[in-house]
C-alpha atoms as a PDB file:
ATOM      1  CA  UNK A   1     142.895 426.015  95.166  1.00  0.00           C
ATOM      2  CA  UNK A   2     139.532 426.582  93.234  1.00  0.00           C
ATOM      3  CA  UNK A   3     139.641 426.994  89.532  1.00  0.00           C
ATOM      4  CA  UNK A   4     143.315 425.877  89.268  1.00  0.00           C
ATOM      5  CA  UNK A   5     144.584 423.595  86.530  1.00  0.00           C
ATOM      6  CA  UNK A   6     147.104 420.720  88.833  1.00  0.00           C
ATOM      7  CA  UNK A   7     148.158 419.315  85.470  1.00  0.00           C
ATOM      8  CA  UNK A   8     147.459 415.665  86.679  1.00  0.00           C
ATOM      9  CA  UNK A   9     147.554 412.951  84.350  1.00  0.00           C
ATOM     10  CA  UNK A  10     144.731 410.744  86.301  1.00  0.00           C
ATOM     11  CA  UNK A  11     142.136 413.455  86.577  1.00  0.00           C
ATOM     12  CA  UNK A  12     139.669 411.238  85.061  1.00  0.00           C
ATOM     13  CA  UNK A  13     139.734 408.935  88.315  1.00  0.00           C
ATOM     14  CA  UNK A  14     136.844 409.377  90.636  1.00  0.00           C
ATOM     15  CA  UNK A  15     136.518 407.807  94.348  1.00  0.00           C
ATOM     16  CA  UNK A  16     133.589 407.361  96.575  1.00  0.00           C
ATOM     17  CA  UNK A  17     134.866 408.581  99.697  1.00  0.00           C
ATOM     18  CA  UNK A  18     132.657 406.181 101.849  1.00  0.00           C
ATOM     19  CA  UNK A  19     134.030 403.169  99.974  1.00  0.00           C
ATOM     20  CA  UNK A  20     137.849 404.261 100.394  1.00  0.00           C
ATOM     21  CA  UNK A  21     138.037 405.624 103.841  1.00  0.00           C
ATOM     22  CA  UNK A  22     135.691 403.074 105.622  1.00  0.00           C
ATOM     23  CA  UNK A  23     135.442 399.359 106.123  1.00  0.00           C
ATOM     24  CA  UNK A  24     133.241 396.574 106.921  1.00  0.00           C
ATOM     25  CA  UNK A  25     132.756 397.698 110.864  1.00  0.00           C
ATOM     26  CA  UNK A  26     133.222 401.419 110.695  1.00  0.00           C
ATOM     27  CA  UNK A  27     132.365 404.197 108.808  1.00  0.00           C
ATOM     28  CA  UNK A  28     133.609 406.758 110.379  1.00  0.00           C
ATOM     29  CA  UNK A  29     137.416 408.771 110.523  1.00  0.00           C
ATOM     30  CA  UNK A  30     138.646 410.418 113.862  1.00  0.00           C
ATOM     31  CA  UNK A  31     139.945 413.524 115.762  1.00  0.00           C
ATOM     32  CA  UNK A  32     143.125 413.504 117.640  1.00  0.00           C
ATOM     33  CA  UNK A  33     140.522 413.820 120.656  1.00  0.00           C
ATOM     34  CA  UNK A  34     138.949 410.528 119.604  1.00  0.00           C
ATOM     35  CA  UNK A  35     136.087 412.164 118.666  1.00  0.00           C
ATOM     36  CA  UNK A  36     134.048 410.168 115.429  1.00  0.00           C
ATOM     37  CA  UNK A  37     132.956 411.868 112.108  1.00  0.00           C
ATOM     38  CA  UNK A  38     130.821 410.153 109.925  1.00  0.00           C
ATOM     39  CA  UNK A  39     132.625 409.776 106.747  1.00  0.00           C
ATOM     40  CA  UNK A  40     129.243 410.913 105.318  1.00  0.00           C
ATOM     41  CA  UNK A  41     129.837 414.720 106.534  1.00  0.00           C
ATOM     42  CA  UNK A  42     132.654 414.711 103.802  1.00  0.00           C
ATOM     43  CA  UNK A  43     130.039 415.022 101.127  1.00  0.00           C
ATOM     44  CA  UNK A  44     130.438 418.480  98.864  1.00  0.00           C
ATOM     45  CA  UNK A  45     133.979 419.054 100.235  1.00  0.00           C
ATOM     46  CA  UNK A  46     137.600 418.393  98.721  1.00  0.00           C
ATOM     47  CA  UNK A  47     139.577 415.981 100.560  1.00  0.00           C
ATOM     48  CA  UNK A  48     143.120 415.645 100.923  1.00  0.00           C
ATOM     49  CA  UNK A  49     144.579 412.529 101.954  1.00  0.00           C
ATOM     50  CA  UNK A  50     147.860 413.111 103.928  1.00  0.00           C
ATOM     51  CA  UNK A  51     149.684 410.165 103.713  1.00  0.00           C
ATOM     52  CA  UNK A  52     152.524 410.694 106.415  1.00  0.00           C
ATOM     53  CA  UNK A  53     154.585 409.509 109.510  1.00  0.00           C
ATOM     54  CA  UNK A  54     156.597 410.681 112.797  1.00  0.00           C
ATOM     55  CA  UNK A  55     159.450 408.189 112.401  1.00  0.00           C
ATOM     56  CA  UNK A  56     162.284 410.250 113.854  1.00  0.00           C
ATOM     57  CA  UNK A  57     164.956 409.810 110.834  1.00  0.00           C
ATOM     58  CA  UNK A  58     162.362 411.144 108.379  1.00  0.00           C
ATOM     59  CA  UNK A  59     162.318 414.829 109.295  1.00  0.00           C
ATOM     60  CA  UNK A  60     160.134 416.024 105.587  1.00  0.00           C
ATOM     61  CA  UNK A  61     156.892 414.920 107.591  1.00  0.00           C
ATOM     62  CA  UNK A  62     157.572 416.344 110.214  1.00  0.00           C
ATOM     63  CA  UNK A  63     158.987 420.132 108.463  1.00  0.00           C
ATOM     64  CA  UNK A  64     155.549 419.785 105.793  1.00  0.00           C
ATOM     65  CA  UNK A  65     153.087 419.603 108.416  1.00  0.00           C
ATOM     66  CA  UNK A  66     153.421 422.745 109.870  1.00  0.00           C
ATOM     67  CA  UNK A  67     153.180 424.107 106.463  1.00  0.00           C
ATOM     68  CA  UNK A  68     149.742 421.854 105.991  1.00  0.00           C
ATOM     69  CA  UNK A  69     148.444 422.875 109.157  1.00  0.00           C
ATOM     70  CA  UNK A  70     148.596 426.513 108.491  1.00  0.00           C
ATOM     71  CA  UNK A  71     146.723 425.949 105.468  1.00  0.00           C
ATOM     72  CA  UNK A  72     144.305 423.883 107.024  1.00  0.00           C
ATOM     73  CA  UNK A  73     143.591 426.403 109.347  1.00  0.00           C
ATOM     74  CA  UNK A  74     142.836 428.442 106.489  1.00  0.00           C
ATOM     75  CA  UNK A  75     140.671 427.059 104.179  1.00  0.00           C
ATOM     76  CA  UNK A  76     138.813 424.799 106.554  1.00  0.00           C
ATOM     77  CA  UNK A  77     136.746 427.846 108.316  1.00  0.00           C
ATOM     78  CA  UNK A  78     135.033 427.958 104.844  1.00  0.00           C
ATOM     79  CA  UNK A  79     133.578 424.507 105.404  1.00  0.00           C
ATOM     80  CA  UNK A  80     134.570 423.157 102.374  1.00  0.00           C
ATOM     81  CA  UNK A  81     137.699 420.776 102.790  1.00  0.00           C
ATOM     82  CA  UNK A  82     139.217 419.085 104.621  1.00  0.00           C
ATOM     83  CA  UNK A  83     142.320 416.534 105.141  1.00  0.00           C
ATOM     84  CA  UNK A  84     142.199 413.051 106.083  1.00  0.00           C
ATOM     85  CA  UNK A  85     145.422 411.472 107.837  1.00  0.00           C
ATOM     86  CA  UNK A  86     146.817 407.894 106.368  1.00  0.00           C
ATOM     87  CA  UNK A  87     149.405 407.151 108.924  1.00  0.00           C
ATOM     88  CA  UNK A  88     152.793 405.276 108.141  1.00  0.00           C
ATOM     89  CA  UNK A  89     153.808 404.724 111.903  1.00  0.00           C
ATOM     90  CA  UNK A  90     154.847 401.860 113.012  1.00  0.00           C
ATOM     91  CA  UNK A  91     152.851 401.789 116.379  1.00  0.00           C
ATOM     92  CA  UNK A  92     149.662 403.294 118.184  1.00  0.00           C
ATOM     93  CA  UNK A  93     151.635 405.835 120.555  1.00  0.00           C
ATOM     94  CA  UNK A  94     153.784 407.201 117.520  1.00  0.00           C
ATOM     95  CA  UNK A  95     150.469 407.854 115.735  1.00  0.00           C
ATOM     96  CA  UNK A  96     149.101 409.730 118.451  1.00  0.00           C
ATOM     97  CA  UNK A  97     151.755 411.717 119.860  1.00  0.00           C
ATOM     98  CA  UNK A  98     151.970 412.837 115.620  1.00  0.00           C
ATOM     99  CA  UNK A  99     148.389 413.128 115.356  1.00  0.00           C
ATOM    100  CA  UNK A 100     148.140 415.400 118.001  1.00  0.00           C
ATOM    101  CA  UNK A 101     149.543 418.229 115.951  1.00  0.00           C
ATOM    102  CA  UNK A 102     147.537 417.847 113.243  1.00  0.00           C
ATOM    103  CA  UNK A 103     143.599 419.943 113.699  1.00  0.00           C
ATOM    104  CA  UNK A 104     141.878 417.200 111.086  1.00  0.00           C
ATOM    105  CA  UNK A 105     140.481 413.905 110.456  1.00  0.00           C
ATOM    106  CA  UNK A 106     142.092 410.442 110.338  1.00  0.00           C
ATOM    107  CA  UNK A 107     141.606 406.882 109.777  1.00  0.00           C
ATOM    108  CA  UNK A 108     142.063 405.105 112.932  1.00  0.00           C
ATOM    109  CA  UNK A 109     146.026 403.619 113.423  1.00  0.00           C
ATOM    110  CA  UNK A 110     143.954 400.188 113.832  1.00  0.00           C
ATOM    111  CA  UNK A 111     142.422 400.056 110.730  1.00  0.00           C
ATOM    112  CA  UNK A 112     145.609 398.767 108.860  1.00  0.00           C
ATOM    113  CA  UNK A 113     143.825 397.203 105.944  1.00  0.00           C
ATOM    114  CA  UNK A 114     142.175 400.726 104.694  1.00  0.00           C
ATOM    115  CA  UNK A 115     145.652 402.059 105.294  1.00  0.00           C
ATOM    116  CA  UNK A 116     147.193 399.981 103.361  1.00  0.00           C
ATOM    117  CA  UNK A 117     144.402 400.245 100.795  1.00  0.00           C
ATOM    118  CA  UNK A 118     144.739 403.497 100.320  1.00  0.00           C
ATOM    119  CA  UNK A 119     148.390 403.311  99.704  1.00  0.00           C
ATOM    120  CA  UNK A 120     148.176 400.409  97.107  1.00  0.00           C
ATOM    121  CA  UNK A 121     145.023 403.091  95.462  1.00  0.00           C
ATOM    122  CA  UNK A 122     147.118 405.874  95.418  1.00  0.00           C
ATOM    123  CA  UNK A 123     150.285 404.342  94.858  1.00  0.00           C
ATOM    124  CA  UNK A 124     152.149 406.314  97.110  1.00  0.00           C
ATOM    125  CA  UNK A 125     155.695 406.027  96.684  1.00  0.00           C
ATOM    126  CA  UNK A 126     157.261 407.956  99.467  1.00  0.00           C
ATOM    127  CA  UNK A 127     155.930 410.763 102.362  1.00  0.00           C
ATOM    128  CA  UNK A 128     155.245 413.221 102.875  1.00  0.00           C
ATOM    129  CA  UNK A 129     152.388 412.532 100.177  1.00  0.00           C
ATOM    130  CA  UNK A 130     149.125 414.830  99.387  1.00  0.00           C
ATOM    131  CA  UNK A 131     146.503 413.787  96.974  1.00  0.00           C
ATOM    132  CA  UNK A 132     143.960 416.513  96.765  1.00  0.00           C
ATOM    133  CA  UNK A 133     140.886 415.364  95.955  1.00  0.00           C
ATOM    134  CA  UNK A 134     137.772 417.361  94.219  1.00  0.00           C
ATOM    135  CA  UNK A 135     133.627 417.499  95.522  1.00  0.00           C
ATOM    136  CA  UNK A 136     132.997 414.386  93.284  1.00  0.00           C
ATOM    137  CA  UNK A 137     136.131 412.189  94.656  1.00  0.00           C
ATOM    138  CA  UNK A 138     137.788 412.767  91.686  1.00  0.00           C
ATOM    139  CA  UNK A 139     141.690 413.570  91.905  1.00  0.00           C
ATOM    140  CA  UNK A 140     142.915 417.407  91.531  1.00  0.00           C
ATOM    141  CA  UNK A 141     146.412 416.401  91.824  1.00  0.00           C
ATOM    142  CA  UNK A 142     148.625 413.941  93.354  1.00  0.00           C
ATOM    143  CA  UNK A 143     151.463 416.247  93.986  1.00  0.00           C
ATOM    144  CA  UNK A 144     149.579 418.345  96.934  1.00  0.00           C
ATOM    145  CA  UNK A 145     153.142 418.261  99.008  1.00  0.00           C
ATOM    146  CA  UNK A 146     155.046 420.276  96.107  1.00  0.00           C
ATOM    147  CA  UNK A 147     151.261 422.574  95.530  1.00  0.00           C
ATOM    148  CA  UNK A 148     151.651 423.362  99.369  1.00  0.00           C
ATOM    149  CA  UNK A 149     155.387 424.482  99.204  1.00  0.00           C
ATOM    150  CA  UNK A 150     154.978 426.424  96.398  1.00  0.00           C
ATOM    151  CA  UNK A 151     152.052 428.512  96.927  1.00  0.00           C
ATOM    152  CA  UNK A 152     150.876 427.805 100.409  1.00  0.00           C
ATOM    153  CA  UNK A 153     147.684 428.855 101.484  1.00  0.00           C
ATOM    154  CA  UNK A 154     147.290 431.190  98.078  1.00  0.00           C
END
């Protein structure tokens, strides 16, 4: 990913992590083991916020991730990004049983309001949806999803 050019029209648009990915009473994201991670330790890496669900009539999630999590697997040995899950399930148990495919972070399935923050930010319009962002916060590109399919871990 380093040193490409995503084309994005928003590049411009910078993000403190902390401030979108944590809320009044916690300020850390999770592992699909429950385990916390400050959101602090994301400092100096890009982020990609998957925005994404397990509902069983929309297969694209559930075909991408594979794709996501080989490239994950990748690039996160290097220590320098990592992915942040923003689930669209409708309930806890879906979000777990889908989270535990995934190897990276997410915000908790009870923390609605950042969820639904970061869609209204982002203005997602459908998922699967990847919005790669840079060391600064600032957004690479928006269409991460089509980046992944296209080049994969290259």
């Amino acid at each position: 990913m380093e040193g490409q050019d995503y084309g994005v029209a928003e590049q411009s648009q910078q993000h403190d992590l902390r401030s979108i990915l944590s809320c009044s009473d916690r300020d850390f994201l999770i592992r699909n083991n429950d385990d916390q991670v400050k959101i602090d330790n994301l400092k100096g890496k890009k982020v990609g916020l998957y925005f994404s669900a397990s509902w069983w009539r929309f297969t694209p999630c559930r075909q991408f991730t594979p794709n996501l999590v080989e490239v994950y697997n990748e690039l996160s040995p290097k220590g320098d990004f990592e992915i942040v899950f923003v689930s669209a399930d409708e309930d806890d148990e879906a979000f777990k049983d889908y989270f535990s495919t995934m190897p990276w972070l997410a915000i908790p399935f009870s923390d609605s309001n950042t969820r639904d923050r970061l869609d209204e930010l982002f203005k997602k319009m459908g998922i699967p949806y990847l919005v790669i962002l840079d060391e600064n916060g600032k957004v690479m590109t928006e269409d991460g999803v089509e980046f992944i399919r296209e080049y994969g871990v290259d």
